[in-house]
C-alpha atoms as a PDB file:
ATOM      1  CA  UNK A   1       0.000   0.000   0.000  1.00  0.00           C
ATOM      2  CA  UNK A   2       1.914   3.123  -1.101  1.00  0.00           C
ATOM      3  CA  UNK A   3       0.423   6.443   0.999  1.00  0.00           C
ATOM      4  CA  UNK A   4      -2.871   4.888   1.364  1.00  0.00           C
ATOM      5  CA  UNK A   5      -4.392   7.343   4.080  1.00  0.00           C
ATOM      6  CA  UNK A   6      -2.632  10.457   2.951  1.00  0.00           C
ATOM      7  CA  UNK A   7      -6.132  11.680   1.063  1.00  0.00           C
ATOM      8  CA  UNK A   8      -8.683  10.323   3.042  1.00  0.00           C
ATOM      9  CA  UNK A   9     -10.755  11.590   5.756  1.00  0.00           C
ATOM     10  CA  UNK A  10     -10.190  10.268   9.130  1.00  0.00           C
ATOM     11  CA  UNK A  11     -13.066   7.865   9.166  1.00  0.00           C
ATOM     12  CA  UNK A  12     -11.689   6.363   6.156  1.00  0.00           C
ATOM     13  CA  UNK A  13      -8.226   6.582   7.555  1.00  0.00           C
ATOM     14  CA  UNK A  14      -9.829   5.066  10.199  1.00  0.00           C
ATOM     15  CA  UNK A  15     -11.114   2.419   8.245  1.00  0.00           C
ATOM     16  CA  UNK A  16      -8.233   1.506   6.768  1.00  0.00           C
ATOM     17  CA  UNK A  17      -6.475   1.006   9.885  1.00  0.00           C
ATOM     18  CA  UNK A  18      -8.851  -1.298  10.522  1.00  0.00           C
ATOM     19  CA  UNK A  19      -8.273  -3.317   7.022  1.00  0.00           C
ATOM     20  CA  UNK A  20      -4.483  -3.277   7.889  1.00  0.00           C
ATOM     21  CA  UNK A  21      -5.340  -5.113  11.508  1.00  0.00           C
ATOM     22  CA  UNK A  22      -7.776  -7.387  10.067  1.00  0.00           C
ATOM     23  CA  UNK A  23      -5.028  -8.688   7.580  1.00  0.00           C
ATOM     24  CA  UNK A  24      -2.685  -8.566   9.806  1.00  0.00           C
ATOM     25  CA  UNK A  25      -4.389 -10.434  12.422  1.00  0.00           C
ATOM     26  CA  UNK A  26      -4.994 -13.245   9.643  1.00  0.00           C
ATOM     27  CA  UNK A  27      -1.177 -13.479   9.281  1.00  0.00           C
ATOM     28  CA  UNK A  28      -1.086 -11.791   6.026  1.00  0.00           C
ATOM     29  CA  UNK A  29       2.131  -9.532   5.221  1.00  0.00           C
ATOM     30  CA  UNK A  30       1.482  -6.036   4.059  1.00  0.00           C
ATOM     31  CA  UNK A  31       3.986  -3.763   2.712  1.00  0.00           C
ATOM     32  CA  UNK A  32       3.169   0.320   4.085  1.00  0.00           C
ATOM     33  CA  UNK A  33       5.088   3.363   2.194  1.00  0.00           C
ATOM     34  CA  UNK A  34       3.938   6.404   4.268  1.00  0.00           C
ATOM     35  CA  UNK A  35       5.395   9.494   5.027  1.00  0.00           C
ATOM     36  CA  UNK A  36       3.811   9.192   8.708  1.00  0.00           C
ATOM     37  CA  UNK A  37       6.271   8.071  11.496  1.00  0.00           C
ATOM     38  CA  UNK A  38       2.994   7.587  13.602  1.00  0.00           C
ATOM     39  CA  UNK A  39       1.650   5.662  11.460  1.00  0.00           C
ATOM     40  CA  UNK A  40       4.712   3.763  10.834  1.00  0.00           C
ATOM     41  CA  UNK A  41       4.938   3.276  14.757  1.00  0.00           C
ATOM     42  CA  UNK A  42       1.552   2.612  15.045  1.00  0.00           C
ATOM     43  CA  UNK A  43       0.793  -0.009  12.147  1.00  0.00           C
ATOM     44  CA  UNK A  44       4.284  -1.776  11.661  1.00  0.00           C
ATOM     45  CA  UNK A  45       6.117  -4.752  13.495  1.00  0.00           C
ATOM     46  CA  UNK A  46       9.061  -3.640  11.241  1.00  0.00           C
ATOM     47  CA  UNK A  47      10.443  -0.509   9.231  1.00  0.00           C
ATOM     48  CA  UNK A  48      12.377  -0.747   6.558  1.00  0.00           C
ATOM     49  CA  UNK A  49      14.108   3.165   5.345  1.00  0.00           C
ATOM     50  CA  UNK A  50      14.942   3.463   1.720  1.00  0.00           C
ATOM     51  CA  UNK A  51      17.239   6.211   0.767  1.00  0.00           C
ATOM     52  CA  UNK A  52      17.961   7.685  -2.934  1.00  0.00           C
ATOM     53  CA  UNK A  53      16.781   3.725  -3.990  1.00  0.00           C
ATOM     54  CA  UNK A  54      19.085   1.728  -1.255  1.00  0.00           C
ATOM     55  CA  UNK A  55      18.063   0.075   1.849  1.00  0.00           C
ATOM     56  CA  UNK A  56      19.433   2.412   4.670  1.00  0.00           C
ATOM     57  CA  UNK A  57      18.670   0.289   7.284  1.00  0.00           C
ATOM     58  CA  UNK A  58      15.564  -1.728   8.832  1.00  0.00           C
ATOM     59  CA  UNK A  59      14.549  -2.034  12.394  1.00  0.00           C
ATOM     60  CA  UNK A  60      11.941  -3.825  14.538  1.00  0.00           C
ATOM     61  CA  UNK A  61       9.552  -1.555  16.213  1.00  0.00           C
ATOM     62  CA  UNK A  62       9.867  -3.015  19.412  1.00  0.00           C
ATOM     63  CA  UNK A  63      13.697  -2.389  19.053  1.00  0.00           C
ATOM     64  CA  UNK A  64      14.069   1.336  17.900  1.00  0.00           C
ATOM     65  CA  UNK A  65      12.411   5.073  18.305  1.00  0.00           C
ATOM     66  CA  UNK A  66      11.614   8.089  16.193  1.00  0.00           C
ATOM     67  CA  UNK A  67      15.121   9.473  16.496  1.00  0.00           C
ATOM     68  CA  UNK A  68      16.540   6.281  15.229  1.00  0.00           C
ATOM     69  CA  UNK A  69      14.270   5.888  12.106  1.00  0.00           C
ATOM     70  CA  UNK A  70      14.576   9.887  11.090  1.00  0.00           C
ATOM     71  CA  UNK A  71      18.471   8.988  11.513  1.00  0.00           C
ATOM     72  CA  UNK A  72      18.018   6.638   8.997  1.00  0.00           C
ATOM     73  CA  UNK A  73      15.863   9.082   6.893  1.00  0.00           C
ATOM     74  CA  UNK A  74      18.383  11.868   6.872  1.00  0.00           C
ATOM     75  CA  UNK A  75      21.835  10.026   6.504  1.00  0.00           C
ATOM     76  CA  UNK A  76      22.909  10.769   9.791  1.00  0.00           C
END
C-alpha cells in the first residue's frame, strides 16, 4: 500500500487502519510506504528506510524510536 491514508478523511483513515489489523491479524504480510512516522509506529512490526533507492537500514519496532528511524531518513 503506497500512501494509502494520505487523502482520506479520518473515518476512512480510520477504516483503513482497521483493514491493515484485520489482515494482519490473519497473518497476512502487508507492505506500508507512508510518510507518517505515527503511522509507521503505530501499524508496523518492522520498518524498513529506503534512501535515494538503497536500503538504509531496517529495524523492529519493538527495538528502535523516532530518532533512530529519522536517523536513517536523513543520513545521519
Amino acid at each position: 500500500m503506497d500512501e494509502p491514508t494520505a487523502a482520506l478523511s479520518a473515518p476512512k483513515q480510520r477504516k483503513v487502519v482497521s483493514l491493515i489489523h484485520t489482515l494482519k491479524a490473519r497473518g497476512r504480510g502487508i507492505i506500508f510506504i507512508s510518510h507518517s512516522l505515527q503511522e509507521m509506529f503505530t501499524l508496523s512490526d518492522r520498518i524498513v528506510v529506503l534512501r535515494r533507492g538503497a536500503l538504509a537500514g531496517e529495524r523492529g519496532i519493538a527495538k528502535t524510536n523516532y530518532d533512530e528511524i529519522v536517523k536513517l531518513l536523513v543520513g545521519g
